[in-house]
N, C-alpha and C. Protein backbone atom coordinates (compact mmCIF):
# COMPACT_ATOMS: atom_id res chain seq x y z
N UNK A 1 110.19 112.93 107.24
CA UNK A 1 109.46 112.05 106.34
C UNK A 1 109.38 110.66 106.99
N UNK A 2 108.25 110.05 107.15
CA UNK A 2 107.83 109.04 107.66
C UNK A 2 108.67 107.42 106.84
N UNK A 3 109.66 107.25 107.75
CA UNK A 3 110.34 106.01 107.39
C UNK A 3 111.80 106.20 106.22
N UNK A 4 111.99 107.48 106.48
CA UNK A 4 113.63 107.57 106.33
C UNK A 4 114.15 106.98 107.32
N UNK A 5 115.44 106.79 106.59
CA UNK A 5 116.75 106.28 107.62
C UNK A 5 118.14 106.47 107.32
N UNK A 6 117.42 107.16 106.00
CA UNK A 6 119.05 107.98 105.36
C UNK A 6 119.60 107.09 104.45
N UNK A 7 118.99 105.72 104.10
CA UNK A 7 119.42 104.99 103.43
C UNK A 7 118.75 104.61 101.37
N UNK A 8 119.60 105.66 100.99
CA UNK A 8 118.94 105.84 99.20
C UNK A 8 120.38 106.17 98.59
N UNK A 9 120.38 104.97 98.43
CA UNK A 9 121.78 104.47 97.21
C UNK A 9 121.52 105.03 96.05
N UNK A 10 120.49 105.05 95.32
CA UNK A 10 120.30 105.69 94.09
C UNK A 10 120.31 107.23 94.44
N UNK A 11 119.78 107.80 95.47
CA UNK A 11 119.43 108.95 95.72
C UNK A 11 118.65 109.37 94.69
N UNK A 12 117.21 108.92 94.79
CA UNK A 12 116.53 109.59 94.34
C UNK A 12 115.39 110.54 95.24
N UNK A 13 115.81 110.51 96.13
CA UNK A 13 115.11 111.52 96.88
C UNK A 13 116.01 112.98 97.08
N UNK A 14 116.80 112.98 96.78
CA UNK A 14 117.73 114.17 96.78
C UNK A 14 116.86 115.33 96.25
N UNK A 15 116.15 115.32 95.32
CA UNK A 15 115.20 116.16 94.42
C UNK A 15 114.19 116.61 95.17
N UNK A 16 114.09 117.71 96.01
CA UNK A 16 112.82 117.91 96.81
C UNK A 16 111.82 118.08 95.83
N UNK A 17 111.81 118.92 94.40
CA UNK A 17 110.53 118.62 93.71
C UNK A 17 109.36 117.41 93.62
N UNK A 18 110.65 116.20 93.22
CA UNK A 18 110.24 114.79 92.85
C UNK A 18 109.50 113.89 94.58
N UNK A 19 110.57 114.30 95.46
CA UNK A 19 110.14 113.74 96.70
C UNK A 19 108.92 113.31 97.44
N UNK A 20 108.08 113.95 97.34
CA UNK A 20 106.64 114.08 97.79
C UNK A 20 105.76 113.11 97.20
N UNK A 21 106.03 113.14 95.61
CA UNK A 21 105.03 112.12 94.55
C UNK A 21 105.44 110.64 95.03
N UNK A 22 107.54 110.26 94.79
CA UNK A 22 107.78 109.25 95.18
C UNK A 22 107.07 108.71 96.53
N UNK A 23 107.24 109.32 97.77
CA UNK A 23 106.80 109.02 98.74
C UNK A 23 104.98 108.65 98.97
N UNK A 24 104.69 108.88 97.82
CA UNK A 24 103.10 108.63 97.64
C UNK A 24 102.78 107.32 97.30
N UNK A 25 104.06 107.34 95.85
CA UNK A 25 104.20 106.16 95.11
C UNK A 25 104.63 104.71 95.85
N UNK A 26 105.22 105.10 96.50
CA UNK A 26 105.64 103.95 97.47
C UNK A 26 104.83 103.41 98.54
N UNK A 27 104.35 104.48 98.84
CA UNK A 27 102.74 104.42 99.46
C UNK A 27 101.77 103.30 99.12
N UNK A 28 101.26 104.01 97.89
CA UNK A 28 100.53 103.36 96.78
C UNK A 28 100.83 102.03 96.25
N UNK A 29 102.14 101.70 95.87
CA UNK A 29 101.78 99.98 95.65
C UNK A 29 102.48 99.65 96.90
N UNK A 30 102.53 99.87 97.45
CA UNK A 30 102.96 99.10 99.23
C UNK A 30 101.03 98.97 99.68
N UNK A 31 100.41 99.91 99.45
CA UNK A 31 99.17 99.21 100.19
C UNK A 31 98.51 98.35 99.15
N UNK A 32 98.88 98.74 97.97
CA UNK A 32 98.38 97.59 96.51
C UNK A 32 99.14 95.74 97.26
N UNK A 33 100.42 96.30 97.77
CA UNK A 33 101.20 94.61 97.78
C UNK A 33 100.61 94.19 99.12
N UNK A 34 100.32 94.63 100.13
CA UNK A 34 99.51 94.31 101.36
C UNK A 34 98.40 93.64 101.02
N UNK A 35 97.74 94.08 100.38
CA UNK A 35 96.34 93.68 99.91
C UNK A 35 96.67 92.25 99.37
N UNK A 36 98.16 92.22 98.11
CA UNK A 36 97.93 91.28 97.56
C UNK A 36 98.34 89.96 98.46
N UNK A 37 99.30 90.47 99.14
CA UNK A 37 99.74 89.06 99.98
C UNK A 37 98.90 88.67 100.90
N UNK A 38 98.01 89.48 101.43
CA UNK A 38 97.22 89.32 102.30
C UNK A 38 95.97 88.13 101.51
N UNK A 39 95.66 88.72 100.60
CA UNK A 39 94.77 87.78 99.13
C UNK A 39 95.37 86.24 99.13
N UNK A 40 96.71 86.49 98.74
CA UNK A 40 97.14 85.04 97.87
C UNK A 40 97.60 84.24 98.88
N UNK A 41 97.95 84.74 100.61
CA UNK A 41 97.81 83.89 101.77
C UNK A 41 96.78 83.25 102.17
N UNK A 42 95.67 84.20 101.87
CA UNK A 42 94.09 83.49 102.38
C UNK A 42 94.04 82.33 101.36
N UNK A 43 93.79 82.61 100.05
CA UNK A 43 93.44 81.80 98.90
C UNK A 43 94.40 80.94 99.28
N UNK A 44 95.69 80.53 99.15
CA UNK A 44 95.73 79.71 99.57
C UNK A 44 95.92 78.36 100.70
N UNK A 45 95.61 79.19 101.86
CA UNK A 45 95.51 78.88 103.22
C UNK A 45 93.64 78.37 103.30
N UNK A 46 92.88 78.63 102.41
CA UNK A 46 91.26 78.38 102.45
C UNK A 46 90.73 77.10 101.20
N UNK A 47 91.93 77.29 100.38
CA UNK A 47 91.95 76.33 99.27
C UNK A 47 91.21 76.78 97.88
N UNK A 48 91.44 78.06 97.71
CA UNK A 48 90.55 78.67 96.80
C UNK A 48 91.69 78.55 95.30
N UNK A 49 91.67 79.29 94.22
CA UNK A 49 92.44 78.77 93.28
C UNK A 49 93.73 79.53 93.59
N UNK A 50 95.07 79.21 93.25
CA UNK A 50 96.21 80.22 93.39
C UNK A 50 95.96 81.27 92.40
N UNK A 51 97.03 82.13 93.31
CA UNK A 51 96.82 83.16 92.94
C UNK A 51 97.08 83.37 91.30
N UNK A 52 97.91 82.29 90.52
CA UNK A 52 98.38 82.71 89.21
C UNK A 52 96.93 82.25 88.13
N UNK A 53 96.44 81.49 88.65
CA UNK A 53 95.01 80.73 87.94
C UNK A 53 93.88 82.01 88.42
N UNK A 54 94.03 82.33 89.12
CA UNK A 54 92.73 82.86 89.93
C UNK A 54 91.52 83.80 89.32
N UNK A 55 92.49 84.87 88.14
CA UNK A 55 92.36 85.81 87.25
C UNK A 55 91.44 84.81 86.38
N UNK A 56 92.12 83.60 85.40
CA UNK A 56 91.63 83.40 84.25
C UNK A 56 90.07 82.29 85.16
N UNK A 57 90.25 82.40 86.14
CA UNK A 57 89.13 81.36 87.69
C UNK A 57 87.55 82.65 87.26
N UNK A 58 88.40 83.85 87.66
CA UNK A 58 87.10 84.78 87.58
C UNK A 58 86.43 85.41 86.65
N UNK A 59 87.36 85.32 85.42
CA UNK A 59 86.89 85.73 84.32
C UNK A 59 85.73 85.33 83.69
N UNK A 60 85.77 84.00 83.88
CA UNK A 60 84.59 83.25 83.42
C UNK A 60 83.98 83.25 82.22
N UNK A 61 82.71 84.00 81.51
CA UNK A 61 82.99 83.94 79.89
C UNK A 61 82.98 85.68 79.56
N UNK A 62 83.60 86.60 80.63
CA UNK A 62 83.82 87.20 80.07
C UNK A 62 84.71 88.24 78.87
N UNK A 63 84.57 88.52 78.15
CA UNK A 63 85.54 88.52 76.55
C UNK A 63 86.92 89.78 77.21
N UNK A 64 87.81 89.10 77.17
CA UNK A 64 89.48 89.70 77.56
C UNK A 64 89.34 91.35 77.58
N UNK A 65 89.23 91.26 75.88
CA UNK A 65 89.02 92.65 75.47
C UNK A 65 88.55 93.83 76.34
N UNK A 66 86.67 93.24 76.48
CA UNK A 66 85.54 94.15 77.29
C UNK A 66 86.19 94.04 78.44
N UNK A 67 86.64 93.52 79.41
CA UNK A 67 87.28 93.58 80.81
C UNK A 67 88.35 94.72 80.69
N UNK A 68 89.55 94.78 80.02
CA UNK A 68 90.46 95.36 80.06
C UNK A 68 89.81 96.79 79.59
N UNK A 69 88.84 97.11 78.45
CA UNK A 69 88.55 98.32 78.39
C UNK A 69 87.70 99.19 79.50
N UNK A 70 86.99 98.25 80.34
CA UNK A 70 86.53 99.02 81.71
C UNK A 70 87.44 99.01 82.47
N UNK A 71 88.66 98.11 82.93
CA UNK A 71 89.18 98.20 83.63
C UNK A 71 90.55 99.76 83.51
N UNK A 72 90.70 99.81 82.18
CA UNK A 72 91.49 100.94 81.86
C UNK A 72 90.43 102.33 82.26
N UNK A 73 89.31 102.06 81.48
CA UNK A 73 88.41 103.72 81.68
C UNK A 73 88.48 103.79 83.14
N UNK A 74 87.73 102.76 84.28
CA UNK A 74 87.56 103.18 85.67
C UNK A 74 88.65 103.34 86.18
N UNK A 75 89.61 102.34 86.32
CA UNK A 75 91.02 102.82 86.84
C UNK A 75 91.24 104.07 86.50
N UNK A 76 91.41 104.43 85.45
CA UNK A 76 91.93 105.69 84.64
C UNK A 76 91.76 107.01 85.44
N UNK A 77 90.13 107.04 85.54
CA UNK A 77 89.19 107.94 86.12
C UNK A 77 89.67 108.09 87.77
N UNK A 78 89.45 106.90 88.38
CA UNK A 78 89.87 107.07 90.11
C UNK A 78 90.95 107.64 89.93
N UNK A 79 92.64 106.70 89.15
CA UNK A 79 94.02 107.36 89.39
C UNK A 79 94.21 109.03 89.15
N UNK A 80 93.50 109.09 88.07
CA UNK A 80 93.62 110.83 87.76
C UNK A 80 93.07 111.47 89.12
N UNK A 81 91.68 111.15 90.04
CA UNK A 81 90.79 111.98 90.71
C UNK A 81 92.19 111.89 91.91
N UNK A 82 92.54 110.53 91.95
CA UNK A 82 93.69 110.74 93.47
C UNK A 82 94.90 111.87 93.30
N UNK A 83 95.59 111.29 91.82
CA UNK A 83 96.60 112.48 91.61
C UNK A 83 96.45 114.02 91.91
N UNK A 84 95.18 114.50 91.16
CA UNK A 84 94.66 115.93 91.26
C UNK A 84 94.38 115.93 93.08
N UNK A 85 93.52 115.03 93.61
CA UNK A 85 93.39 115.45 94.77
C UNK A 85 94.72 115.49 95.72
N UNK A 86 95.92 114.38 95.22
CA UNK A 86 97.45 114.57 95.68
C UNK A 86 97.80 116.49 95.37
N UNK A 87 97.40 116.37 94.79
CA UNK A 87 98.63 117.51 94.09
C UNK A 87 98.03 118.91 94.57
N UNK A 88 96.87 118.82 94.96
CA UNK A 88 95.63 119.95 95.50
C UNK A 88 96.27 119.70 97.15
N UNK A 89 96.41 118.83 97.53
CA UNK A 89 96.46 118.54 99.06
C UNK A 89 97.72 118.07 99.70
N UNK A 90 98.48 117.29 99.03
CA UNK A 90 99.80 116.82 98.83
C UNK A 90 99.60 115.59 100.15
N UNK A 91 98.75 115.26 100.09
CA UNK A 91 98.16 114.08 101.37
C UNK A 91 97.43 112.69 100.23
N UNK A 92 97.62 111.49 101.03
CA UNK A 92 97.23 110.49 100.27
C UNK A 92 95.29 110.60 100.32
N UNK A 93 95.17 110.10 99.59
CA UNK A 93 93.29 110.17 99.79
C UNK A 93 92.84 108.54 98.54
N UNK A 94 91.44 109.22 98.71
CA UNK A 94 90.41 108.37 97.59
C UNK A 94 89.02 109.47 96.90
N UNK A 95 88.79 109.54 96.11
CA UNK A 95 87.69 110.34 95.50
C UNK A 95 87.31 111.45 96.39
N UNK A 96 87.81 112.33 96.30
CA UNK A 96 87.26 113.80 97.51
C UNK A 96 87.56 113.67 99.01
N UNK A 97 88.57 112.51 99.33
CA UNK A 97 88.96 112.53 100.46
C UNK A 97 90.15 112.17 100.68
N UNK A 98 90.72 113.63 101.17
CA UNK A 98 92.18 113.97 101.59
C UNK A 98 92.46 114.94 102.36
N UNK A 99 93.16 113.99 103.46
CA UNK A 99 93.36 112.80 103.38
C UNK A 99 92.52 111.87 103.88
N UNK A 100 92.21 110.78 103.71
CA UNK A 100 91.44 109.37 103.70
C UNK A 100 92.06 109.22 105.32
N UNK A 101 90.66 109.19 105.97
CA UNK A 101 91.57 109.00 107.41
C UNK A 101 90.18 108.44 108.38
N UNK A 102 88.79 107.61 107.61
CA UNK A 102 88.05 107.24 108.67
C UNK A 102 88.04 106.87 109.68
N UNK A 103 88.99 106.31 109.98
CA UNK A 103 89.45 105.72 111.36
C UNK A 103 89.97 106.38 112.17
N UNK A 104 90.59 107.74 111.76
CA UNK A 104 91.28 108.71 112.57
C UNK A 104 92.54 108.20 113.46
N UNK A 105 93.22 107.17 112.60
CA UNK A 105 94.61 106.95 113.32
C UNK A 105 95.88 107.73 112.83
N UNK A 106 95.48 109.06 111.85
CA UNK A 106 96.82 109.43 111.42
C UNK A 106 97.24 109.95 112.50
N UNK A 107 98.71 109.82 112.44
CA UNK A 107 99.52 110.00 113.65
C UNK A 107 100.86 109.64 112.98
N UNK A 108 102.24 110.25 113.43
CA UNK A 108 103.39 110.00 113.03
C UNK A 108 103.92 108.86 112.96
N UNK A 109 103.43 108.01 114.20
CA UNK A 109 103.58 106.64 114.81
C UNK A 109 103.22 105.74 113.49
N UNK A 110 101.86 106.05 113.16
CA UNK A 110 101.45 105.54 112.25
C UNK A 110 101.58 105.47 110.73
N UNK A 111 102.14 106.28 110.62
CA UNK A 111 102.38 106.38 109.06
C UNK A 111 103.83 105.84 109.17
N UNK A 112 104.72 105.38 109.73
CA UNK A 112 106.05 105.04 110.30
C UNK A 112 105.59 103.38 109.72
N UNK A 113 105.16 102.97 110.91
CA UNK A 113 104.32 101.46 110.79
C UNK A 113 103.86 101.07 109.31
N UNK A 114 103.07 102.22 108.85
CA UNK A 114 102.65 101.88 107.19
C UNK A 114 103.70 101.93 106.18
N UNK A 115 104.44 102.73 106.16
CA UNK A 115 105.78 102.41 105.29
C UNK A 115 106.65 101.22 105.62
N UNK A 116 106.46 101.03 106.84
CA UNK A 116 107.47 99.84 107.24
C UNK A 116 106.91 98.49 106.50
N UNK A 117 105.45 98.24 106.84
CA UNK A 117 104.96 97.12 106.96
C UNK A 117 104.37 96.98 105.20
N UNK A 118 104.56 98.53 104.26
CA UNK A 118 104.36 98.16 103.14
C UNK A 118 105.39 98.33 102.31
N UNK A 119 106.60 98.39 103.06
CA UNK A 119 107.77 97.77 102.51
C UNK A 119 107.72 96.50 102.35
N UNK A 120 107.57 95.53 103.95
CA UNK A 120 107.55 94.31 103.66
C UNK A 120 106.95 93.40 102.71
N UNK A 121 105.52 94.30 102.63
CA UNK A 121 104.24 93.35 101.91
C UNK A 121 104.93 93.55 100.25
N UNK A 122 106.09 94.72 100.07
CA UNK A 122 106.63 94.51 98.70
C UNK A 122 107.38 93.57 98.53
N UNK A 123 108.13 93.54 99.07
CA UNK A 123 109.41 92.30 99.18
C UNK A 123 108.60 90.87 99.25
N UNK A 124 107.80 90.40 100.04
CA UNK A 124 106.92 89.21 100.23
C UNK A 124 106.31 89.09 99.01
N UNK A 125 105.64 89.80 98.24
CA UNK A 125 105.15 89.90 96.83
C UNK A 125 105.88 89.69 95.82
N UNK A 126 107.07 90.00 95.75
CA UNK A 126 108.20 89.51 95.01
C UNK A 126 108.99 88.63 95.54
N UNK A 127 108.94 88.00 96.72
CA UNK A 127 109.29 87.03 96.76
C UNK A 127 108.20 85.40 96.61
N UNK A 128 106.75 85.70 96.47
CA UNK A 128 106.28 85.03 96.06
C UNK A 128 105.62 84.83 94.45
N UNK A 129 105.86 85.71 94.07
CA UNK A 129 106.00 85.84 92.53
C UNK A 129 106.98 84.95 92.11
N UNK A 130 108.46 85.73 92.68
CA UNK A 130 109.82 84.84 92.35
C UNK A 130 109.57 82.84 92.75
N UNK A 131 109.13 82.77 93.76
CA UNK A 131 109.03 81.71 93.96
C UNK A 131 108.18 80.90 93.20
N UNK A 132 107.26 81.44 92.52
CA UNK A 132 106.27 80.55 91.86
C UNK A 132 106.75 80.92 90.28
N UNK A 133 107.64 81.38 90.18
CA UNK A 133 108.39 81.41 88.95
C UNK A 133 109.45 80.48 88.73
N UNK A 134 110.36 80.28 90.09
CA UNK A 134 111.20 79.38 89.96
C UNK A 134 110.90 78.11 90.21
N UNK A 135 110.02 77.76 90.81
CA UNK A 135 109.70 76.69 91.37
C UNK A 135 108.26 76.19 91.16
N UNK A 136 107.28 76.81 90.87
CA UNK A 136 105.92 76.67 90.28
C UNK A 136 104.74 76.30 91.44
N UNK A 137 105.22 76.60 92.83
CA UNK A 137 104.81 76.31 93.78
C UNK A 137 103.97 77.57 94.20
N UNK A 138 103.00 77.62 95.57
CA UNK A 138 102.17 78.54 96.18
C UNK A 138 102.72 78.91 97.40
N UNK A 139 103.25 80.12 97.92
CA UNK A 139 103.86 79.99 99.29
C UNK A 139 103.82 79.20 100.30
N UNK A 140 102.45 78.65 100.50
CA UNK A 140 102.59 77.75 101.74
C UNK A 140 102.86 76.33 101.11
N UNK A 141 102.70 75.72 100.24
CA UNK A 141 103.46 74.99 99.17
C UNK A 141 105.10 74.76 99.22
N UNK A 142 105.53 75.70 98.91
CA UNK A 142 106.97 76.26 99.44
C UNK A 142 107.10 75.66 100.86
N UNK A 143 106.77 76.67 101.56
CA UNK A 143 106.86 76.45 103.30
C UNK A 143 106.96 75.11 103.90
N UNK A 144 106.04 74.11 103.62
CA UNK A 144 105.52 72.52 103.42
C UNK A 144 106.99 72.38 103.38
N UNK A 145 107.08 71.96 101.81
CA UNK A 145 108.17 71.55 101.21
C UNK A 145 109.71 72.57 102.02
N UNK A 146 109.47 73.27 102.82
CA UNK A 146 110.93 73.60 103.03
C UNK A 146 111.77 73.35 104.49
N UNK A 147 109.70 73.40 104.97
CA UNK A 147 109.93 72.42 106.41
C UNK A 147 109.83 70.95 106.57
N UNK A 148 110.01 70.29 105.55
CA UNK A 148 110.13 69.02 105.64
C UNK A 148 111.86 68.60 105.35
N UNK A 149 112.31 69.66 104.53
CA UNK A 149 113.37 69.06 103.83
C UNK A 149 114.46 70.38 104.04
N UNK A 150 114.65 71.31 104.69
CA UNK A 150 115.26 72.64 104.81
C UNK A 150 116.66 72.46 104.23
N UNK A 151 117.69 71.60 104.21
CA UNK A 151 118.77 71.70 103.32
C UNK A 151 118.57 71.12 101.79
N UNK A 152 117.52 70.77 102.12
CA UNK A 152 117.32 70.12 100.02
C UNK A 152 116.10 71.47 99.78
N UNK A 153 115.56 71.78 100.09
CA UNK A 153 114.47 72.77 99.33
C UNK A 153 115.34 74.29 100.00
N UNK A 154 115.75 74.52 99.25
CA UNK A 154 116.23 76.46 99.71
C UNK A 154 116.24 76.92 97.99
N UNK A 155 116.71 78.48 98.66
CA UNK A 155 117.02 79.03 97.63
C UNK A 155 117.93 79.09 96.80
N UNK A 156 119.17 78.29 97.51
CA UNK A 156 120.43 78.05 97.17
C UNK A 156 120.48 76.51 96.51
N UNK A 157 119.17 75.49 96.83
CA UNK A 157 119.58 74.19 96.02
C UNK A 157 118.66 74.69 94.66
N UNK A 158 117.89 75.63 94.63
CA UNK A 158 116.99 76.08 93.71
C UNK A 158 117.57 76.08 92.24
N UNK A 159 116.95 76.26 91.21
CA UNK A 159 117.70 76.22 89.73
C UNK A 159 117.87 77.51 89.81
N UNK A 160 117.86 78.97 90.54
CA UNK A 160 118.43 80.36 90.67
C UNK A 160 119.40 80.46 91.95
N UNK A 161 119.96 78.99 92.21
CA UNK A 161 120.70 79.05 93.19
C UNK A 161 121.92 79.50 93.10
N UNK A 162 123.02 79.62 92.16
CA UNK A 162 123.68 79.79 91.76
C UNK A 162 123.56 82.00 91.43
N UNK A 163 122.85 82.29 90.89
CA UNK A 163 122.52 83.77 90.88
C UNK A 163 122.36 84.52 91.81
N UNK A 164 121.26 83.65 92.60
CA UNK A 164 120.72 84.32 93.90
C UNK A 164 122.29 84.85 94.89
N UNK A 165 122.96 83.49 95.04
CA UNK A 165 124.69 83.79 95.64
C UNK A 165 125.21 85.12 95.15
N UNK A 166 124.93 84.93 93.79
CA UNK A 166 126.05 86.05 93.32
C UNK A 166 124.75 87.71 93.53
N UNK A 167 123.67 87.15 93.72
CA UNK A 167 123.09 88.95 93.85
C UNK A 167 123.10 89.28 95.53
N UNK A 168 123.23 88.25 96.20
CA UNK A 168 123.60 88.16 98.01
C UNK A 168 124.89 88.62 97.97
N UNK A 169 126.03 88.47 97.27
CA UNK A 169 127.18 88.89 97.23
C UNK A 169 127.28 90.19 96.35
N UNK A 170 127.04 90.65 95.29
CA UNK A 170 126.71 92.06 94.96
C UNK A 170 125.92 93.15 96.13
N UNK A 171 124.94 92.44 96.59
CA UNK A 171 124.25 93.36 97.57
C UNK A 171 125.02 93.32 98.97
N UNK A 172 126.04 93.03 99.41
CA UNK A 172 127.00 93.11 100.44
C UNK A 172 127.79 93.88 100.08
N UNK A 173 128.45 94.05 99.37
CA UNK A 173 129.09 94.64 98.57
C UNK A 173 129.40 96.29 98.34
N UNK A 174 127.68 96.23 97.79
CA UNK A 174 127.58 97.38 97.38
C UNK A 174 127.19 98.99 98.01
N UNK A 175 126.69 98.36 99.48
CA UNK A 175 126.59 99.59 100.21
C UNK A 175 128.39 100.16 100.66
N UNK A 176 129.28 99.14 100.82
CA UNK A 176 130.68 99.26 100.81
C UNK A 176 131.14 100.50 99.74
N UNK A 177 130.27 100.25 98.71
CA UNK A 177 131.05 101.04 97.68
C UNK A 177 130.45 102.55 97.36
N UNK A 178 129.02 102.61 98.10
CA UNK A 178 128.24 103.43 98.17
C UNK A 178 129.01 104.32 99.05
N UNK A 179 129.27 104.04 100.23
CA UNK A 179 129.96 104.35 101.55
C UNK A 179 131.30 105.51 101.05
N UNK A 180 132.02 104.57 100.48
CA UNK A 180 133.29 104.91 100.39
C UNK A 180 133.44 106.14 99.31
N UNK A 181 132.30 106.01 98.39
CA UNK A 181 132.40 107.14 97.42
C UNK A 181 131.69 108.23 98.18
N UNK A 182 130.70 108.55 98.97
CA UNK A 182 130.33 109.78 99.69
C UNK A 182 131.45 110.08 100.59
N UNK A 183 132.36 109.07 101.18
CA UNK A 183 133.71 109.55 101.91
C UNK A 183 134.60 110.14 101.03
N UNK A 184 134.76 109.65 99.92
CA UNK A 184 135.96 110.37 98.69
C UNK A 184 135.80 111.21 98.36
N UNK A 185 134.78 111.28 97.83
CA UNK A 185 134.02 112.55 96.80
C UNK A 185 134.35 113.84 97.94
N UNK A 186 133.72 115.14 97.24
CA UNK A 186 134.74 116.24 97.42
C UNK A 186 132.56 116.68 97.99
N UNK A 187 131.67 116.13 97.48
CA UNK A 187 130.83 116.71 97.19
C UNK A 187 129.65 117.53 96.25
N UNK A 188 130.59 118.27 95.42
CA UNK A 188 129.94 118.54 94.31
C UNK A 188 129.25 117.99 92.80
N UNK A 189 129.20 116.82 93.16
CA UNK A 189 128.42 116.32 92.50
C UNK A 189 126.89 115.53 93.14
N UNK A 190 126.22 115.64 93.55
CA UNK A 190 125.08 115.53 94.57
C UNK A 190 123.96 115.08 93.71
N UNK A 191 123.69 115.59 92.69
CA UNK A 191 123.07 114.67 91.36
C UNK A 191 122.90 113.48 90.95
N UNK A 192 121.85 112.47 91.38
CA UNK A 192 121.98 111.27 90.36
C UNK A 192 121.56 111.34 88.81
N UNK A 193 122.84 110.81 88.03
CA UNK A 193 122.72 110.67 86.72
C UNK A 193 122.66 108.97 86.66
N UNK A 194 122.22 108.49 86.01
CA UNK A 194 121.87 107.00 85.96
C UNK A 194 122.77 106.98 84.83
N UNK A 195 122.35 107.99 83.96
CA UNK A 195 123.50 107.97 82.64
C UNK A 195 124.04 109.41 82.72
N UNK A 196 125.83 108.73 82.24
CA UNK A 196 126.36 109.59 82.80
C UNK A 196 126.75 110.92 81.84
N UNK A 197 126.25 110.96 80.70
CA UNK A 197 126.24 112.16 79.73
C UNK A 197 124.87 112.81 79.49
C-alpha cells in the first residue's frame, strides 16, 4: 500500500474490509487540502480576499439557501458516481473514469509522492486554519510577523501556548506507550475498540 510505514496507533487499518475505502478517503481530502492551500497561498500572495472572507466575497447576492441546495444535489450526484465507480473498480477516478489517469503517470513512485505530499497539504491546512483561529492572521501574515520578531511571535508566546506544550508533550509520549503495549501484550487482542465494552 502506497505510503505505509507501519505507523497506525489507532490501528485502523488492521480491518482489511475497511482498508481500501480509508485509503481512498485519505486520498480524497488530501487532494481536497492541496487544492486548498495551494488557493489560500495564491489569494493571499496576489492580494485577493483571505481565504475566511472569500466565500461570503463570492457569494455576492446570491440567497444562502439556493447555493447550498445545488451545492448538496451536484456534490451529492458526483460523490455517489465516484463511490460506485470506487467500489466497481476499487481505483480512485471522476465520472466514468477509473482510474483517472490523463497524464499517464500512475506508477508506484507516484502514488508514494501523492500520499506523502497530501499528507502535508493536510497538516498545512490545519495549521492554517489553527492559525487564523488563534491569531486572526493569513499565513503569510503570520510568516511577516514571525520573521521579524521569531522569539515574540511563535506558537509558544501564542494565547494556545501553554496547550500546544502540553499536546507536544502528550504526542512524545505517546508512541512510548503505543510501543510498549504491542511489546507486553500477549497478542490476542489485535482489535481496535475505541470503547471498550
Amino acid at each position: 500500500m502506497a505510503g505505509d510505514y507501519g505507523f497506525a496507533p489507532l490501528r485502523l487499518g488492521t480491518n482489511p474490509e475497511t482498508l481500501p475505502y480509508l485509503q481512498e478517503a485519505e486520498l480524497m481530502n488530501g487532494r481536497w487540502a492541496m487544492a486548498a492551500t495551494a488557493g489560500i497561498l495564491f489569494t493571499d500572495a496576489v492580494g485577493l480576499p483571505k481565504f475566511w472572507e472569500a466565500g461570503e466575497v463570492a457569494l455576492g447576492d446570491w440567497d444562502i439557501k439556493t447555493l447550498v441546495g445545488i451545492q448538496v444535489v451536484v456534490m451529492g450526484a458526483l460523490e455517489a458516481a465516484r463511490i460506485r465507480g470506487f467500489m466497481a473498480t476499487g481505483q480512485s477516478g471522476i465520472v466514468g473514469n477509473f482510474p483517472f489517469d490523463p497524464a499517464k503517470q500512475d506508477s508506484p513512485a507516484s502514488k508514494v509522492k501523492e500520499v506523502k505530499n497530501a499528507r502535508l497539504a493536510m497538516m498545512a491546512f490545519l495549521g492554517m486554519v489553527s492559525q487564523y483561529a488563534v491569531t486572526g492572521t493569513s499565513p503569510l501574515e503570520g510568516l511577516k510577523a514571525h520573521m521579524a520578531n521569531p522569539t515574540g511571535v511563535n506558537i509558544f508566546t501564542s494565547a494556545v501556548g501553554n496547550e500546544f506544550l502540553a499536546a507536544v508533550i502528550f504526542l512524545s509520549i505517546a508512541p512510548v506507550y503505543f510501543v510498549l503495549q504491542e511489546k507486553i501484550s500477549d497478542g490476542s487482542d489485535d482489535e481496535f475498540r475505541p470503547i471498550p465494552w
